[in-house]
C-alpha atoms as a PDB file:
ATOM      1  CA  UNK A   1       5.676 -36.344 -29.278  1.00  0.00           C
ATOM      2  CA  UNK A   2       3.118 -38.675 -27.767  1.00  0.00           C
ATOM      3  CA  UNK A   3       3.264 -42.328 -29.389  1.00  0.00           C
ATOM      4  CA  UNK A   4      -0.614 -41.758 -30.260  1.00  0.00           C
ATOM      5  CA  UNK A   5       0.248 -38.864 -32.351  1.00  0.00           C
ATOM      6  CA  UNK A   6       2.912 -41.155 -34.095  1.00  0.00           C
ATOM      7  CA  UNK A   7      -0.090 -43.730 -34.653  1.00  0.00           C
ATOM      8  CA  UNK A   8      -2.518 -41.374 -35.475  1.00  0.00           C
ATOM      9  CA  UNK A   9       0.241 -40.067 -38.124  1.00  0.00           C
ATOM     10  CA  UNK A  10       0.649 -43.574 -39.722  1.00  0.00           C
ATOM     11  CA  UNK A  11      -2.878 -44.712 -39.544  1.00  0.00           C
ATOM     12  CA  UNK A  12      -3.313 -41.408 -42.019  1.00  0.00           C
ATOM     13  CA  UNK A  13      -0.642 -42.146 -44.321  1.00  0.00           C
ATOM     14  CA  UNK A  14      -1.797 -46.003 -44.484  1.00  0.00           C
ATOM     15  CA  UNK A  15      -5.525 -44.730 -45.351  1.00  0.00           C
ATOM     16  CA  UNK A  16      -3.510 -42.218 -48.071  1.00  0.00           C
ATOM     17  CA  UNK A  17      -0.345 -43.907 -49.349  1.00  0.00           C
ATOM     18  CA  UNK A  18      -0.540 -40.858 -51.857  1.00  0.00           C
ATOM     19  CA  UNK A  19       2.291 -37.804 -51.115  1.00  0.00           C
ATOM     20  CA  UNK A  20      -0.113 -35.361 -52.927  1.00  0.00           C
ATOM     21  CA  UNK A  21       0.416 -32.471 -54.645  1.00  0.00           C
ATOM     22  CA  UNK A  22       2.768 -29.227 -53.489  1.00  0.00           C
ATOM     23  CA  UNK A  23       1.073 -26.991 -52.189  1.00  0.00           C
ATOM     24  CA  UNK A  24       0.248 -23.777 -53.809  1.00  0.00           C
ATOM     25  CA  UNK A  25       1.868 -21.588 -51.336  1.00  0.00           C
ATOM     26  CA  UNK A  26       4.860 -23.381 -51.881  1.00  0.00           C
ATOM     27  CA  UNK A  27       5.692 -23.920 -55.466  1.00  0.00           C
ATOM     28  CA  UNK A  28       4.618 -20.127 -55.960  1.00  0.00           C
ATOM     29  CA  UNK A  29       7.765 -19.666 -54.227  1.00  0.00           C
ATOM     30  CA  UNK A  30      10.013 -21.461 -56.541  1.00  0.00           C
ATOM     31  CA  UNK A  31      11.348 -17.741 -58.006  1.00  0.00           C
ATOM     32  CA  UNK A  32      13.472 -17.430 -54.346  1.00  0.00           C
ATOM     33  CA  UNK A  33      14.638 -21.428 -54.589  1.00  0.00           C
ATOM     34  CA  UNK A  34      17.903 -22.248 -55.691  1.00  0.00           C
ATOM     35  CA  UNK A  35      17.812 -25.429 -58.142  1.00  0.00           C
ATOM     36  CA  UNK A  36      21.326 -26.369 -56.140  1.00  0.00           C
ATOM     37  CA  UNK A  37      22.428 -26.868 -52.563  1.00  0.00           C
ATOM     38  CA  UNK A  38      20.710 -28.970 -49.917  1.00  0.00           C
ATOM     39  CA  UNK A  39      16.881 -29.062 -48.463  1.00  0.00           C
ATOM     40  CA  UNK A  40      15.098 -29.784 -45.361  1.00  0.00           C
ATOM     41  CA  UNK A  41      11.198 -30.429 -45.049  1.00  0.00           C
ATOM     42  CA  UNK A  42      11.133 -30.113 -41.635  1.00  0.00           C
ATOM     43  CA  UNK A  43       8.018 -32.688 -40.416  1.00  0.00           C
ATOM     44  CA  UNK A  44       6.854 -33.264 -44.405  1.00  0.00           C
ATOM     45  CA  UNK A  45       4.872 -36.563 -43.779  1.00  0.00           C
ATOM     46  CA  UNK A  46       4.537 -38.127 -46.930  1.00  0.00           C
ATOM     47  CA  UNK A  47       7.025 -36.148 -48.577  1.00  0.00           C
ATOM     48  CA  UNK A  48       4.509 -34.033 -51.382  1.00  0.00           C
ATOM     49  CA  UNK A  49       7.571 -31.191 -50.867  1.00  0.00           C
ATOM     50  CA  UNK A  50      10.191 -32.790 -50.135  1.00  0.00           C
ATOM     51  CA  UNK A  51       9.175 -34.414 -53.553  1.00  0.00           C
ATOM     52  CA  UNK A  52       8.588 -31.150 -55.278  1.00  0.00           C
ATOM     53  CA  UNK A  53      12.504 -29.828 -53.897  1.00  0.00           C
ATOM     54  CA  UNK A  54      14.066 -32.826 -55.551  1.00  0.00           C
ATOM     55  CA  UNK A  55      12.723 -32.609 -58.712  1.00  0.00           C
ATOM     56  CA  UNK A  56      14.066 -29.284 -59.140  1.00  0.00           C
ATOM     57  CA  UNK A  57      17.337 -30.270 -58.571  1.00  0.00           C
ATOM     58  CA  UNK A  58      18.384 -29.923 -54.831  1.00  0.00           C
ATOM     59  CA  UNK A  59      19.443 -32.418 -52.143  1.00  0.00           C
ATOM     60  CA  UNK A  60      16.328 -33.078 -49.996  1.00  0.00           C
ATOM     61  CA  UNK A  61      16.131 -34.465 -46.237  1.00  0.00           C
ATOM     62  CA  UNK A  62      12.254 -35.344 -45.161  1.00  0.00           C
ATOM     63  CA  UNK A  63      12.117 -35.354 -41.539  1.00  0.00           C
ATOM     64  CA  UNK A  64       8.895 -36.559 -39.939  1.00  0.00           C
ATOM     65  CA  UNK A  65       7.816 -38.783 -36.943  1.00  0.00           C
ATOM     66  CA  UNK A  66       5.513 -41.135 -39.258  1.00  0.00           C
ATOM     67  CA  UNK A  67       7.353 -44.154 -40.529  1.00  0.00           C
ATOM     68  CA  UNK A  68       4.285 -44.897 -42.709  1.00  0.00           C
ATOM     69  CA  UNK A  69       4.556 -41.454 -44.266  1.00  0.00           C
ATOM     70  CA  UNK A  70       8.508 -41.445 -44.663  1.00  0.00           C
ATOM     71  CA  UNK A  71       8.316 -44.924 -46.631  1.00  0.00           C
ATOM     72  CA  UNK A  72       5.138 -43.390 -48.901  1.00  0.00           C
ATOM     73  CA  UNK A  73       8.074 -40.754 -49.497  1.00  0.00           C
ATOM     74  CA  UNK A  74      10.588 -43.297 -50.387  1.00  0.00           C
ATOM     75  CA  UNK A  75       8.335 -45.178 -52.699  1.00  0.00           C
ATOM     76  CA  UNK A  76       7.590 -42.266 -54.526  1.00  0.00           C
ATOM     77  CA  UNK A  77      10.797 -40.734 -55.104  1.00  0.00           C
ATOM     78  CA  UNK A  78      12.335 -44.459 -55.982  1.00  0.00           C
ATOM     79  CA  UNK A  79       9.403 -44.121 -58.785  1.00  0.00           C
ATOM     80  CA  UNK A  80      10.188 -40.717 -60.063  1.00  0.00           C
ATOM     81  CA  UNK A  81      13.892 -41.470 -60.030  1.00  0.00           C
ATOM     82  CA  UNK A  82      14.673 -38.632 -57.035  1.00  0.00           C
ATOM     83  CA  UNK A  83      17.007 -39.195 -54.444  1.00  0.00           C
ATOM     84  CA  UNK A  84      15.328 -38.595 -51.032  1.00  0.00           C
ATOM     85  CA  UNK A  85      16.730 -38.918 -47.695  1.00  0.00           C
ATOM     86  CA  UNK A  86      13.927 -40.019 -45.516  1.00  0.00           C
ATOM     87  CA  UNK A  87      14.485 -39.026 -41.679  1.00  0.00           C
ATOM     88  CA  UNK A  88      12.336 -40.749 -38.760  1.00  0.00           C
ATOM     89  CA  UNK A  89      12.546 -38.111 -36.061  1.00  0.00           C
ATOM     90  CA  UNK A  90      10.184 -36.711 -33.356  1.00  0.00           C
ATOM     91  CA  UNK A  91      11.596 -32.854 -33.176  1.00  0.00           C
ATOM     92  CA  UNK A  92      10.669 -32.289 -29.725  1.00  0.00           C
ATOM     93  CA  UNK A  93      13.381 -34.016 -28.920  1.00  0.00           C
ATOM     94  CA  UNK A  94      15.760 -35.332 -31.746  1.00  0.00           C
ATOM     95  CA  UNK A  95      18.481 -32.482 -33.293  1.00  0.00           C
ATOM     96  CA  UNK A  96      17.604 -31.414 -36.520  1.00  0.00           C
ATOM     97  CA  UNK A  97      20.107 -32.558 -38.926  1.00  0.00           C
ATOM     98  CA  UNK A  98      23.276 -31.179 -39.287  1.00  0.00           C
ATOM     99  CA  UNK A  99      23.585 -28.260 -41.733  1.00  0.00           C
ATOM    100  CA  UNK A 100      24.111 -25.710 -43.655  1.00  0.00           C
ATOM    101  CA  UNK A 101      21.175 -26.227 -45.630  1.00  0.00           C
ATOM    102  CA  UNK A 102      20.127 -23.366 -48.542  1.00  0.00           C
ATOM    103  CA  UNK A 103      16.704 -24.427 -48.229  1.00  0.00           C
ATOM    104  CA  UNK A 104      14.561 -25.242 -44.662  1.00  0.00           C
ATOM    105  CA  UNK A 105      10.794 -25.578 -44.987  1.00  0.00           C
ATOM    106  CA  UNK A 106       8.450 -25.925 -42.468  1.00  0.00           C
ATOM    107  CA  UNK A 107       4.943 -26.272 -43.751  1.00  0.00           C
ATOM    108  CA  UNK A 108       2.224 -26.669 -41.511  1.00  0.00           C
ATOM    109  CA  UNK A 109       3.970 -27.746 -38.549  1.00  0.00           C
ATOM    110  CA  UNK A 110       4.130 -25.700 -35.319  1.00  0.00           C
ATOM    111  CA  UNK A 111       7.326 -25.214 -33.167  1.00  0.00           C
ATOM    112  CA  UNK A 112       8.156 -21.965 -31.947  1.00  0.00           C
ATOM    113  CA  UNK A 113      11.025 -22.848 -30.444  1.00  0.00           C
ATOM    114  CA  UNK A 114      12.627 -24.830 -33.405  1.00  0.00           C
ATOM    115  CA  UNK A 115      12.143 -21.433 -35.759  1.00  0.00           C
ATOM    116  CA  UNK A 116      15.818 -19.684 -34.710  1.00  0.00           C
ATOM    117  CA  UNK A 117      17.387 -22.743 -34.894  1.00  0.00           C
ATOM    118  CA  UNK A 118      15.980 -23.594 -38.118  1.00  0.00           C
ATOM    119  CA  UNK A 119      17.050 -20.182 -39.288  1.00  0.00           C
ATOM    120  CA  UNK A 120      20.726 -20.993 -37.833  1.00  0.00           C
ATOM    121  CA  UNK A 121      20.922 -24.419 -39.824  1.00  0.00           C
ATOM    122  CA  UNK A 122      20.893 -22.368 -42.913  1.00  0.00           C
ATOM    123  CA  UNK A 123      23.373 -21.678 -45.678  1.00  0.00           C
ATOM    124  CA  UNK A 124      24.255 -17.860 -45.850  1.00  0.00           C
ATOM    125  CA  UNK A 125      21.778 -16.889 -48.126  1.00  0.00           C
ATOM    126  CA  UNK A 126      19.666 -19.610 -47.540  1.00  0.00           C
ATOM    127  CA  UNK A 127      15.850 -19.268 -47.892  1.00  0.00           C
ATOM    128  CA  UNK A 128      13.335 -20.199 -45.314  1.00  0.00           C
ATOM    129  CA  UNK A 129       9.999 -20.643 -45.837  1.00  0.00           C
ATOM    130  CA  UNK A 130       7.406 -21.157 -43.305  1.00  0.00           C
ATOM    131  CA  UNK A 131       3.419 -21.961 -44.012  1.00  0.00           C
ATOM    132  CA  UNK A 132       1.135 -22.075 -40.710  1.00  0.00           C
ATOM    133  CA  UNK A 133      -2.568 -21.573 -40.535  1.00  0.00           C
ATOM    134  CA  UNK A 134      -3.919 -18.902 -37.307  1.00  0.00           C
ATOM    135  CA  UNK A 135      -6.427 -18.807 -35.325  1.00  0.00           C
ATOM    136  CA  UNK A 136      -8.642 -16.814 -37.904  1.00  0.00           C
ATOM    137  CA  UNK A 137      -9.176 -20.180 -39.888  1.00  0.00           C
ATOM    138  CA  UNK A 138     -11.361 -21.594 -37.081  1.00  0.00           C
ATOM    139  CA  UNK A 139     -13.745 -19.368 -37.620  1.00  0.00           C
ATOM    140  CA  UNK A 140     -14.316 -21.686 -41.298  1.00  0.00           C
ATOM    141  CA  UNK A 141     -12.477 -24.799 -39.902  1.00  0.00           C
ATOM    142  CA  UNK A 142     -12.321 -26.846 -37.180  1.00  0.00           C
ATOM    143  CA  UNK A 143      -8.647 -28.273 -37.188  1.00  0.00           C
ATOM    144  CA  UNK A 144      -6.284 -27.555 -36.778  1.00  0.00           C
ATOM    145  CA  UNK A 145      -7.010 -26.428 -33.177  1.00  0.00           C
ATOM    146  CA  UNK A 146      -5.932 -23.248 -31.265  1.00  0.00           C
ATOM    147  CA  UNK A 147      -2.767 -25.460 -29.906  1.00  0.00           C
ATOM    148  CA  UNK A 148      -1.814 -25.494 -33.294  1.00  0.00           C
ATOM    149  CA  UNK A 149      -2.288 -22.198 -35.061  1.00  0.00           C
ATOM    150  CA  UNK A 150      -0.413 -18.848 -34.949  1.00  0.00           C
ATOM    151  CA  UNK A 151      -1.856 -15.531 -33.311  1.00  0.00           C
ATOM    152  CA  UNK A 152      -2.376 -12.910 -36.037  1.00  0.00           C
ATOM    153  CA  UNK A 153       0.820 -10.746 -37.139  1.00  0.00           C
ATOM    154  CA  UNK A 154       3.062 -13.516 -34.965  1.00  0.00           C
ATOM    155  CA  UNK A 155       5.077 -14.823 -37.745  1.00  0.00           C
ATOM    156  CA  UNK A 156       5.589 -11.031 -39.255  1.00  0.00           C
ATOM    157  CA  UNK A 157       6.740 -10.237 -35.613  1.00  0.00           C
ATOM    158  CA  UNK A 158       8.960 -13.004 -35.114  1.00  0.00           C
ATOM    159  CA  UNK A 159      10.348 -12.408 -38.502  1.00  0.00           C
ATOM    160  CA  UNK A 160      11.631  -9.051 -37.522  1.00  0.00           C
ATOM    161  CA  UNK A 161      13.373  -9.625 -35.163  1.00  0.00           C
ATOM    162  CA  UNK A 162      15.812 -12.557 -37.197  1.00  0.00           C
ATOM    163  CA  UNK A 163      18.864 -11.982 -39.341  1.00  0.00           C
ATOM    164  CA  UNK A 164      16.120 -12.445 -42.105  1.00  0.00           C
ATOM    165  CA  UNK A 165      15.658 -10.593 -45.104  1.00  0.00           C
ATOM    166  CA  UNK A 166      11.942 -10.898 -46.232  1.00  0.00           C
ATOM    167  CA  UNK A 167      11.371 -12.034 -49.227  1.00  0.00           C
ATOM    168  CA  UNK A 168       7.333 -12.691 -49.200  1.00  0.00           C
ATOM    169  CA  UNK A 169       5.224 -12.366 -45.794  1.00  0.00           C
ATOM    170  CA  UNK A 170       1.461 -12.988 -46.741  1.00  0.00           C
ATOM    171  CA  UNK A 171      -1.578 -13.685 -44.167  1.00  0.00           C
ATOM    172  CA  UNK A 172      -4.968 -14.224 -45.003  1.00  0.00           C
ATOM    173  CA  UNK A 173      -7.626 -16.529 -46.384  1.00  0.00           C
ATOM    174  CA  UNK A 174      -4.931 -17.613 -48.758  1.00  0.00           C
ATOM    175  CA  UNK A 175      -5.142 -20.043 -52.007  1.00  0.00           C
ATOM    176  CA  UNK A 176      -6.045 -23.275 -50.496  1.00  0.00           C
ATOM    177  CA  UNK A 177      -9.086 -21.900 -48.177  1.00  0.00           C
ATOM    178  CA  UNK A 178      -7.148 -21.640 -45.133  1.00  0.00           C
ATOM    179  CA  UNK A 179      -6.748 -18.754 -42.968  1.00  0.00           C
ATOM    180  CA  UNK A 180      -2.703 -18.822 -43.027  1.00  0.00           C
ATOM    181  CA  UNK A 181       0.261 -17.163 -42.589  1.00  0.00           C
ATOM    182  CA  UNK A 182       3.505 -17.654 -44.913  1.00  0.00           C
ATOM    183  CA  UNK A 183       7.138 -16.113 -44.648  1.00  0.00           C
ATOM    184  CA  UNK A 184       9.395 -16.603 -47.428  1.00  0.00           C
ATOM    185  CA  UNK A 185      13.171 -15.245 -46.257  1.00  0.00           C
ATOM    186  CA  UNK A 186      16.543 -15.165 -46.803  1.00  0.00           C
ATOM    187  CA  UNK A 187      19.719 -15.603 -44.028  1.00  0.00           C
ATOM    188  CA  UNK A 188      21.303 -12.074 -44.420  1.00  0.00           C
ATOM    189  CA  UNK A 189      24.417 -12.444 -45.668  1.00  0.00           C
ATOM    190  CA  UNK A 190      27.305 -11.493 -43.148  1.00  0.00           C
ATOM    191  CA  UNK A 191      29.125  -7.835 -44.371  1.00  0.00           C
ATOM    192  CA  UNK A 192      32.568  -8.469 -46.182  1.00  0.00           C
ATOM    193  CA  UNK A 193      35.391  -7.373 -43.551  1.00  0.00           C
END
């Protein structure tokens, strides 16, 4: 990732030293979550779910390229008593880190080509939940751009064709006014020999 996205990223995060709220679309998928095992927030910024994860029990790692957002993370799991593992890494070209994990969530950040191998760092059984707005939410919003945003029925398509069993697929002008998609699904577990 360009440096200027990295300093566009911190400036943010120093004009917000808040992590925010979870979003809706993810705590309403708490009933799939376990409240054990390891978590990655894959590019969380500020941490606001990587937050959420640790509070109900799991092992979080925040991965993002912002140091200014990683250390908001810090500071606010240090104040709520949560350990947090704060990761400074630019995915387009850093490894993800090692696995299994039983929870991988990638919430508003586009990488195509980091979706199987986010599905392969996971636990059997592990749950993987993904949260991207498409190109329908231009026609109410302006950002993020086209670059950024998934064709309509992409992440249903993708989905299919994964070791994946779907737990929740939604798409549509969901809760927080966005036009988004979201997959909630589980690694299929491997048959017993």
């Amino acid at each position: 990732m360009a440096e200027a996205d990295r300093a566009r990223w911190d400036e943010r995060y120093r004009a917000f030293p808040d992590p925010g709220e979870p979003s809706q679309l993810v705590t309403s998928c708490a009933r799939w979550l376990p409240v054990h095992g390891r978590a990655l927030d894959v590019a969380g910024g500020a941490g606001r779910h990587a937050l959420w994860l640790a509070s109900r029990g799991l092992e979080v790692a925040l991965t993002d390229i912002s140091p200014v957002g990683l250390e908001v993370a810090r500071r606010s799991a240090a104040a709520r008593g949560l350990a947090l593992t704060a990761l400074e890494l630019d995915l387009e070209q850093d490894p993800l880190p090692a696995g299994p994990w039983h929870v991988v969530l990638a919430f508003h950040y586009l990488q195509r080509e980091l979706w199987p191998l986010l599905v392969s760092a996971l636990a059997p059984g592990g749950v993987l939940v993904l949260v991207q707005p498409t190109l329908k939410n231009l026609e109410r919003h302006d950002k993020p751009r086209a670059p950024h945003l998934l064709r309509e029925g992409e992440l249903a398509a993708w989905a299919a064709g994964q070791p994946l069993e779907v737990l929740a697929l939604d798409e549509g002008w969901l809760e927080e006014g966005r036009h988004e998609a979201r997959l909630v699904a589980r690694v299929v577990l491997s048959p017993s020999p």
